[in-house]
Structures are given as C-alpha cells and as structure tokens.
C-alpha atoms as a PDB file:
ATOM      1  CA  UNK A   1       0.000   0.000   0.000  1.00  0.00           C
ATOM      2  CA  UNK A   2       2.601   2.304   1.261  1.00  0.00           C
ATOM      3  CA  UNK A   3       4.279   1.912  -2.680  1.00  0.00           C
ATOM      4  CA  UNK A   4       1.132   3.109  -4.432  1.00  0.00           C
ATOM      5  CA  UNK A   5       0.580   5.879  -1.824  1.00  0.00           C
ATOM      6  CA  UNK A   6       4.583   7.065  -2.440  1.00  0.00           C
ATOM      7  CA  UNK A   7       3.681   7.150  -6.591  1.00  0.00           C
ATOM      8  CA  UNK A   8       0.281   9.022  -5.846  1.00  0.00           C
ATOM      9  CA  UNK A   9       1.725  11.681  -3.836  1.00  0.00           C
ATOM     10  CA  UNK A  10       4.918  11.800  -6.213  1.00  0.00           C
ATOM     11  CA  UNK A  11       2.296  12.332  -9.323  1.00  0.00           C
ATOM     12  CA  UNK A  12       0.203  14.920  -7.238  1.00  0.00           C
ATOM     13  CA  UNK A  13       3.539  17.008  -6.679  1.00  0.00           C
ATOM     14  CA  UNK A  14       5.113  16.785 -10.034  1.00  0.00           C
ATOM     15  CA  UNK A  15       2.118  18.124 -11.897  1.00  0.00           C
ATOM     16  CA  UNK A  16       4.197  20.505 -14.175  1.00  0.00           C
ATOM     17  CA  UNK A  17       6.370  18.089 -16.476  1.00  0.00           C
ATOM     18  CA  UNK A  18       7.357  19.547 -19.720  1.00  0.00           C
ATOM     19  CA  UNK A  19       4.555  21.899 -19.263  1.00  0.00           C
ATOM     20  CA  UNK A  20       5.647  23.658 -16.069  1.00  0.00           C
ATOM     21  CA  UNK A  21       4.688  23.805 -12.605  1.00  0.00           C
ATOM     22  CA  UNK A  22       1.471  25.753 -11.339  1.00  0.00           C
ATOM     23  CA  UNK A  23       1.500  27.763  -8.125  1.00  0.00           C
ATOM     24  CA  UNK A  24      -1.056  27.691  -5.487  1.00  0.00           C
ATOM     25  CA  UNK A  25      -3.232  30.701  -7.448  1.00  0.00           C
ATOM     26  CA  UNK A  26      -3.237  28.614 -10.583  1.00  0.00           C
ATOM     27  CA  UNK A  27      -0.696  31.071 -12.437  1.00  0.00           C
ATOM     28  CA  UNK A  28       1.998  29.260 -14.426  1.00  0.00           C
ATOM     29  CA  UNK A  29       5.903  30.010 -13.165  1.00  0.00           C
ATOM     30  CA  UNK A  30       8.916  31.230 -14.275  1.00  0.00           C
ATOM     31  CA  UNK A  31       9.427  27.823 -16.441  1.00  0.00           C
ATOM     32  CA  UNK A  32       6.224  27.941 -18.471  1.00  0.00           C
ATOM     33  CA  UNK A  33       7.934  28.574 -21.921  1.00  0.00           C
ATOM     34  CA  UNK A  34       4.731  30.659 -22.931  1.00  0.00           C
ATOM     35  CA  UNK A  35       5.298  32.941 -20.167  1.00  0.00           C
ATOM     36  CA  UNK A  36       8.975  33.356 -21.133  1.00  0.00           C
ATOM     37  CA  UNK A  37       8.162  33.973 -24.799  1.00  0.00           C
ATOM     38  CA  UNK A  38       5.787  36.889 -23.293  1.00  0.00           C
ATOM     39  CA  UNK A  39       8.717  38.160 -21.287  1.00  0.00           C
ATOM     40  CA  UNK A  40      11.711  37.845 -24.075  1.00  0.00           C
ATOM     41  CA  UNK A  41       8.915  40.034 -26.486  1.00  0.00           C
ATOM     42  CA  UNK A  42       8.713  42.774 -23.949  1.00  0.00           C
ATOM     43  CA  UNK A  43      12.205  42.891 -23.747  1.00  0.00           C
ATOM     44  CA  UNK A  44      12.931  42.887 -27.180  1.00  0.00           C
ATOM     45  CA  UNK A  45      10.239  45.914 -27.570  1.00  0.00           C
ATOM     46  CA  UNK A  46      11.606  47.662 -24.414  1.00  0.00           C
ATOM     47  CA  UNK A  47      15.416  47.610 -25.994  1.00  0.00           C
ATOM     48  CA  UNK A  48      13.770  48.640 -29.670  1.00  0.00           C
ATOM     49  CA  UNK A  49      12.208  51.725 -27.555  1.00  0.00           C
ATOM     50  CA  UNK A  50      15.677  52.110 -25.813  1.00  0.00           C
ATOM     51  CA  UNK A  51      17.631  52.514 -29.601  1.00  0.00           C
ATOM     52  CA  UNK A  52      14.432  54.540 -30.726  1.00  0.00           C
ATOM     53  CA  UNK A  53      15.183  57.310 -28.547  1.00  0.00           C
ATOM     54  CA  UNK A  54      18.575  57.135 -28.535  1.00  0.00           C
ATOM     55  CA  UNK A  55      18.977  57.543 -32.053  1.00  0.00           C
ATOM     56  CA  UNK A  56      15.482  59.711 -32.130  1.00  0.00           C
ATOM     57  CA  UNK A  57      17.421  63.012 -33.078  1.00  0.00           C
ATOM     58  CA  UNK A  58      19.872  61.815 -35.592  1.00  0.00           C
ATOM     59  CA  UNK A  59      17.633  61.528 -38.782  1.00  0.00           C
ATOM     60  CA  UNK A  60      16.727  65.601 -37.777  1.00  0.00           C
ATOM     61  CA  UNK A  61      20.477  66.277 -37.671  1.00  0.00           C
ATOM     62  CA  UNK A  62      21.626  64.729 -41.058  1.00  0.00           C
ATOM     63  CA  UNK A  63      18.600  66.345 -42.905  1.00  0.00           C
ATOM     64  CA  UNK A  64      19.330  70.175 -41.578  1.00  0.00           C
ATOM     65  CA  UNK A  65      23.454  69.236 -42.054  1.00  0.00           C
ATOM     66  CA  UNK A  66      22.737  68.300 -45.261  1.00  0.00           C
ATOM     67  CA  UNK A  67      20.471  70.910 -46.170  1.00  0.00           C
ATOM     68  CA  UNK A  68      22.336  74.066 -44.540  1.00  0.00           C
ATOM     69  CA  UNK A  69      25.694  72.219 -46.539  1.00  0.00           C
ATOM     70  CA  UNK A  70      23.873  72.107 -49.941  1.00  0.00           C
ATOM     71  CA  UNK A  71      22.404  75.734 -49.555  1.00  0.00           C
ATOM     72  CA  UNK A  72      25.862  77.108 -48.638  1.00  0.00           C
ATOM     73  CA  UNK A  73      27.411  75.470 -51.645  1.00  0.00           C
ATOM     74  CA  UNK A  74      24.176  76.511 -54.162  1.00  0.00           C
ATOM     75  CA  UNK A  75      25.388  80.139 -53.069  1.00  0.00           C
ATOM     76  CA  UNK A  76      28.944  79.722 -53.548  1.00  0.00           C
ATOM     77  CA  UNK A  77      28.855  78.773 -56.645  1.00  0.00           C
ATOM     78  CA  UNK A  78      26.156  81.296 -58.257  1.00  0.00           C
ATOM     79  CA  UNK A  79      28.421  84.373 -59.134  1.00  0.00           C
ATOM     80  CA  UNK A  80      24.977  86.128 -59.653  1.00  0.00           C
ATOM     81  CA  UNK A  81      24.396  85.474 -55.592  1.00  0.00           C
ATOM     82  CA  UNK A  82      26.325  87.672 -54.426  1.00  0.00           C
ATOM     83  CA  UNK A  83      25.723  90.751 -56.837  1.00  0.00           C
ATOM     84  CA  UNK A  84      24.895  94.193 -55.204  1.00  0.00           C
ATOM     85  CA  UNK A  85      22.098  94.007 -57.929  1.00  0.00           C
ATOM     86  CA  UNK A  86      20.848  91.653 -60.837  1.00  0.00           C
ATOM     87  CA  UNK A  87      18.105  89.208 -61.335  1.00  0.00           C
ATOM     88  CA  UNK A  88      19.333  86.468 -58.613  1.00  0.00           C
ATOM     89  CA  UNK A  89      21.275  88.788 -56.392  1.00  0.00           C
ATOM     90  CA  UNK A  90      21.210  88.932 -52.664  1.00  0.00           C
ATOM     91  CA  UNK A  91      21.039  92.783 -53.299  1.00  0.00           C
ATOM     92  CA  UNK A  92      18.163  92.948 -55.782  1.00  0.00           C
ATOM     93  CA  UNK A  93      16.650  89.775 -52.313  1.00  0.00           C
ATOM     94  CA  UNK A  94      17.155  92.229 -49.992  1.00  0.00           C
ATOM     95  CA  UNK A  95      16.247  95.414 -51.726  1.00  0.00           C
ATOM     96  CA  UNK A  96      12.864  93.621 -52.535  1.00  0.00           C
ATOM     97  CA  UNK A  97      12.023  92.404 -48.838  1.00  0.00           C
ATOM     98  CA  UNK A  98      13.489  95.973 -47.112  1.00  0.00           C
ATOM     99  CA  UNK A  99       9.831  97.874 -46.655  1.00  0.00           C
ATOM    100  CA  UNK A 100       7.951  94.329 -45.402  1.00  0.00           C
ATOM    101  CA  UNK A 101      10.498  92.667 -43.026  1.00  0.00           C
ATOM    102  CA  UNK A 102      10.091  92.476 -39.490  1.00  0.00           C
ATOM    103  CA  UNK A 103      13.562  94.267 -38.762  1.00  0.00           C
ATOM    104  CA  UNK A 104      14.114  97.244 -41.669  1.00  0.00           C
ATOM    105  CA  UNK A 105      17.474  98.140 -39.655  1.00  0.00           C
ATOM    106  CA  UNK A 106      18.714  94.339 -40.570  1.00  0.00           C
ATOM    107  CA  UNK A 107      18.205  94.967 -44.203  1.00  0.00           C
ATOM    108  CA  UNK A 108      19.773  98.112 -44.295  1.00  0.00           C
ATOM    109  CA  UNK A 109      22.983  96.926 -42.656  1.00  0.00           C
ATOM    110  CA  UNK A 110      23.090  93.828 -45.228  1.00  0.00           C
ATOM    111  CA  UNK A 111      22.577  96.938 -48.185  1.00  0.00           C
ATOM    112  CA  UNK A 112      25.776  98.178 -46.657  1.00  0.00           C
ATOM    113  CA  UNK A 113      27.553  95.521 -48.218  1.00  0.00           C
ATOM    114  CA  UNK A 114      25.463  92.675 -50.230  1.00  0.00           C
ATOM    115  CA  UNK A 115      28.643  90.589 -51.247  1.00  0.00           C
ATOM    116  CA  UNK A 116      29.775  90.658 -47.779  1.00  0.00           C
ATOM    117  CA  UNK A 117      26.088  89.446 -46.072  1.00  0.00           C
ATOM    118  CA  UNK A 118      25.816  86.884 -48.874  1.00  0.00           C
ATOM    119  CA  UNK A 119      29.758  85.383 -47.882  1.00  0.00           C
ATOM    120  CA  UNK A 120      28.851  85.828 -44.115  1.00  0.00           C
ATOM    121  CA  UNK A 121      25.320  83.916 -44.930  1.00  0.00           C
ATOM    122  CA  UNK A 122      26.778  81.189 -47.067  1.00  0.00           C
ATOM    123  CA  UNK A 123      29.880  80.459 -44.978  1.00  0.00           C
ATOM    124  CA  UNK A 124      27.560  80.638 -42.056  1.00  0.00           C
ATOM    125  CA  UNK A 125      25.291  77.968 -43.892  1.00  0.00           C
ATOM    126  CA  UNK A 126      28.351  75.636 -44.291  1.00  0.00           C
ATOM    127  CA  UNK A 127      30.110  75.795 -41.145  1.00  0.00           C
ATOM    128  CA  UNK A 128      26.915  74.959 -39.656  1.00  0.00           C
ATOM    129  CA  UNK A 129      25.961  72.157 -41.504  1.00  0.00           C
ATOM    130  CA  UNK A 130      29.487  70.713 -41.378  1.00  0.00           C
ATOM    131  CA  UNK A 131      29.563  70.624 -37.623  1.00  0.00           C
ATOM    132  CA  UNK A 132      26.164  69.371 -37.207  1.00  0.00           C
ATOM    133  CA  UNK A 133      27.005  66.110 -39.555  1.00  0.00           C
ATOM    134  CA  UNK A 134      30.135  65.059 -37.653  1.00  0.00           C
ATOM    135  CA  UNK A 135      28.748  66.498 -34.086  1.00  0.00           C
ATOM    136  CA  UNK A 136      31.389  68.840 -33.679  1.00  0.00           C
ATOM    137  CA  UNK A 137      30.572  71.736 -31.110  1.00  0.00           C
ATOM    138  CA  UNK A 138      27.195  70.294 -32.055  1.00  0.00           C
ATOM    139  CA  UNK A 139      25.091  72.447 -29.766  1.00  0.00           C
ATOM    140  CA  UNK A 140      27.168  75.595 -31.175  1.00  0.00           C
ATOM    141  CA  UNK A 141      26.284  74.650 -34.646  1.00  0.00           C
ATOM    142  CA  UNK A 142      22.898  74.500 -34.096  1.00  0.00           C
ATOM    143  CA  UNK A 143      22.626  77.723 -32.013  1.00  0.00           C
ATOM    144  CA  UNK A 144      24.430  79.071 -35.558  1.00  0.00           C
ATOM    145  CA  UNK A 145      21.637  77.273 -37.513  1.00  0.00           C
ATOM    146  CA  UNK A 146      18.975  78.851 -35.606  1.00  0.00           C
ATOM    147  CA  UNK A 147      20.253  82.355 -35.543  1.00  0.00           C
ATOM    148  CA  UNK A 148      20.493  82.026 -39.789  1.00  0.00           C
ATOM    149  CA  UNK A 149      17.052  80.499 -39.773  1.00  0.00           C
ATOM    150  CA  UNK A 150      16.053  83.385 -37.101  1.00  0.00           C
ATOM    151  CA  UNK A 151      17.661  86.267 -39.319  1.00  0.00           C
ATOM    152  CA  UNK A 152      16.949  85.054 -42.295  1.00  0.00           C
ATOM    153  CA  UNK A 153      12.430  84.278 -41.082  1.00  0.00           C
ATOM    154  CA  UNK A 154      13.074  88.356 -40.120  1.00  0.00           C
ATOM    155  CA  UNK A 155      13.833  89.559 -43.294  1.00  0.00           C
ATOM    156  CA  UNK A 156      13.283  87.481 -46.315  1.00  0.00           C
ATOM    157  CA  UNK A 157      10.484  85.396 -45.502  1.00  0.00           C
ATOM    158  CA  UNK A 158       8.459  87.676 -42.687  1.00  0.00           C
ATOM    159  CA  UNK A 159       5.949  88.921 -45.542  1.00  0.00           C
ATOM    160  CA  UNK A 160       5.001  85.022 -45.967  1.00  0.00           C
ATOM    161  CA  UNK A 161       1.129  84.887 -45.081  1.00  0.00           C
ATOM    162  CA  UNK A 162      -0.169  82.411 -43.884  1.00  0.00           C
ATOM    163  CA  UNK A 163       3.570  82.249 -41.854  1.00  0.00           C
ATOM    164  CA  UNK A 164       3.081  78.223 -42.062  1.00  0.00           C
ATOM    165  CA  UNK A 165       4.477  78.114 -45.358  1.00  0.00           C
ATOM    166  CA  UNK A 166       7.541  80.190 -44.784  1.00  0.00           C
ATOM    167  CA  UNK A 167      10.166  77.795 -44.446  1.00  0.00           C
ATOM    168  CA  UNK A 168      12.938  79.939 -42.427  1.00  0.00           C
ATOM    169  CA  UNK A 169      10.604  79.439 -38.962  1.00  0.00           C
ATOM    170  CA  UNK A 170      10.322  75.839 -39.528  1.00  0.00           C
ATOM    171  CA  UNK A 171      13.896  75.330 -39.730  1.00  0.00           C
ATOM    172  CA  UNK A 172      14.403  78.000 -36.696  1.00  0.00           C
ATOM    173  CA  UNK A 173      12.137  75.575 -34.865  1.00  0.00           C
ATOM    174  CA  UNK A 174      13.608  71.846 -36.182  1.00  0.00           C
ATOM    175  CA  UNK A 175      17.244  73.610 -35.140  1.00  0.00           C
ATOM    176  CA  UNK A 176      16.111  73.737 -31.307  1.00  0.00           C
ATOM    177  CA  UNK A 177      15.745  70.575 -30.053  1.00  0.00           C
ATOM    178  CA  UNK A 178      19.409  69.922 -31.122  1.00  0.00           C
ATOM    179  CA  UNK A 179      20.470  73.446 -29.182  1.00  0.00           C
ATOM    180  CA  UNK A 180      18.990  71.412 -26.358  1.00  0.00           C
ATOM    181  CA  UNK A 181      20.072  68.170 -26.699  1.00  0.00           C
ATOM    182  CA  UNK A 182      23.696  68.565 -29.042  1.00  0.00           C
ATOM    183  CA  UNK A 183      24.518  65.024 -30.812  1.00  0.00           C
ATOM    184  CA  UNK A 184      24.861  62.117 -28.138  1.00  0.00           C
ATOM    185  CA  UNK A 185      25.361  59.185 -30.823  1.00  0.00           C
ATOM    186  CA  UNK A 186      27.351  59.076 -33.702  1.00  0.00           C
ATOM    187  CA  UNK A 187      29.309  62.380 -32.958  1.00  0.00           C
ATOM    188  CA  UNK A 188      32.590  63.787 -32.197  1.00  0.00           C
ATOM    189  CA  UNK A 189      31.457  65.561 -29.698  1.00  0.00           C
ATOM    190  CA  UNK A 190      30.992  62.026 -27.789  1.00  0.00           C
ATOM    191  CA  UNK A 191      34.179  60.474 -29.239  1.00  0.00           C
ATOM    192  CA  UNK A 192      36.025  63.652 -27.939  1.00  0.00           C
ATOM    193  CA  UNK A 193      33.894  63.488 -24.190  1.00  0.00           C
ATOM    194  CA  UNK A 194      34.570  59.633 -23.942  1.00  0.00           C
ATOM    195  CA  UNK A 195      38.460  59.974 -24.501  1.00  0.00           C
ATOM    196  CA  UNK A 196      38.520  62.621 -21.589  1.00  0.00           C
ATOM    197  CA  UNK A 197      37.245  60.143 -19.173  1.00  0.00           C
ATOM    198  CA  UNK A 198      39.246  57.720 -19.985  1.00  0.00           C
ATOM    199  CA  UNK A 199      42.423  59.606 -19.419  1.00  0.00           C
END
C-alpha cells in the first residue's frame, strides 16, 4: 500500500512536467515557456524603444546638415548670388524684402555691403551644416543654424502669409531641439567626451 501511496503523492507534486509547474493561485511560473516567450517580447520591444530614442534626433540632424551644406554650396557657386544688384542677387533679395520685413534696420545693414552678407550667410550655412554632420561643437552649430534660420524668417520670408508656409521658422524651430540636446550618438562631440574620461 505504502508503494502506491509514495507514486500518488509523487504524481500529485510533479504536476508541471514539460509543461511547467502551477502555483497555489493557478498562475503558471517562471518555467512555463509561454510565459517566457511573453517576457523575451517585452524585452525585445523595451530595448527597440531604448535605440528609438537614442537615435530619435539623428535623422533631424543629417537632414538640416545636409540641407544648410547644400544651400551654402548653391550660393557659392552662383556668381549672380552675391551681386549688389541683378536678377538672382542677394542685393536685388534684400532690396525687394526691405519695406515688409520684421527688422528694416537688418536689411539696411546687409545693403551696406550685399557681397559681404551673402559670404557671411553662405559660410555661415556651411560651417553649420558641417559641424552638425560630424557632431562637432554640435550644440554651437545649431545655435548658428537657428540664428540664420532666425535672421533670415526676419527679413526674407516675414511677408510670408499664412507664416506656415515660410520655411525659415520651420527650420528656426527643427534647429532647437538639437540646441537642447547637441549630438549624443554618432558624434565627435561624444568620441572627444569619452576619450577625456578615460584619461
């Protein structure tokens, strides 16, 4: 008798076999492979989420480094740009947008000297861009990018009505969060920061 009691109570205690053990609420434990499958999915999503928002930034940064690149190298290499007057010029630009900017003054200091705005704009444009593709003085770049986008939504493109399709305040406003945050990933701003700790 006592054999078959022994199996009995060894059969009423190993209940879980390849399909896991149940605890005394019902739920299944740590073993059940479902359960595990549940938890290895959650951690997969949890990581993707992780890399999401670490990288969250960087498709913003190579779109305005490209962009402020290819603009400074469209005006250095139009003679016409940087004209004090012609069709094209950045005279005959800012001769046309003097009376209905939001800053006249601005204007008339870039009159002053056309050739001399237009280098200062362009160079700007490319410095800028430069730094903010290899995350160099990133948060400096894009305080430069801003104050272009800024200068340039003041003058040029203030008369734009509705002011949604002016495109100078949407790049003042896509160069901010990377004032804030500078270039954590893929940078040399973060090559140059991890090589002083180590030292």
């Amino acid at each position: 008798m006592t054999g078959h009691a022994d199996r009995a109570d060894g059969a009423a205690g190993g209940t879980g076999g390849a399909g896991g053990t149940s605890g005394p609420d019902g739920t299944r434990d740590a073993a059940d492979p479902r359960g595990a499958g549940r938890g290895g999915a959650a951690g997969a999503l949890d990581r993707w989420k992780a890399l999401g928002s670490r990288y969250a930034l960087l498709p913003l940064r190579i779109f305005l480094g490209v962009t402020f690149v290819y603009a400074a190298f469209d005006k250095l290499t139009d003679s016409a740009f940087f004209a004090d007057s012609g069709t094209g010029s950045i005279g005959e630009m800012m001769t046309g947008v003097r009376d209905s900017s939001a800053v006249p003054a601005l204007v008339d200091l870039a009159l002053k000297n056309p050739a001399g705005f237009g280098y200062a704009i362009a160079l700007g444009e490319l410095a800028v861009g430069i730094g903010t593709l290899v995350g160099l003085f990133a948060r400096v770049a894009a305080l430069g990018g801003a104050l272009i986008s800024l200068s340039l939504w003041l003058t040029v493109s203030w008369q734009v009505n509705p002011y949604y399709l002016g495109n100078d305040l949407a790049y003042l406003m896509a160069w901010l969060p990377l004032v804030l945050a500078g270039a954590s990933v893929l940078s040399l701003d973060r090559l140059l920061a991890e090589r002083r700790r180590t030292r």
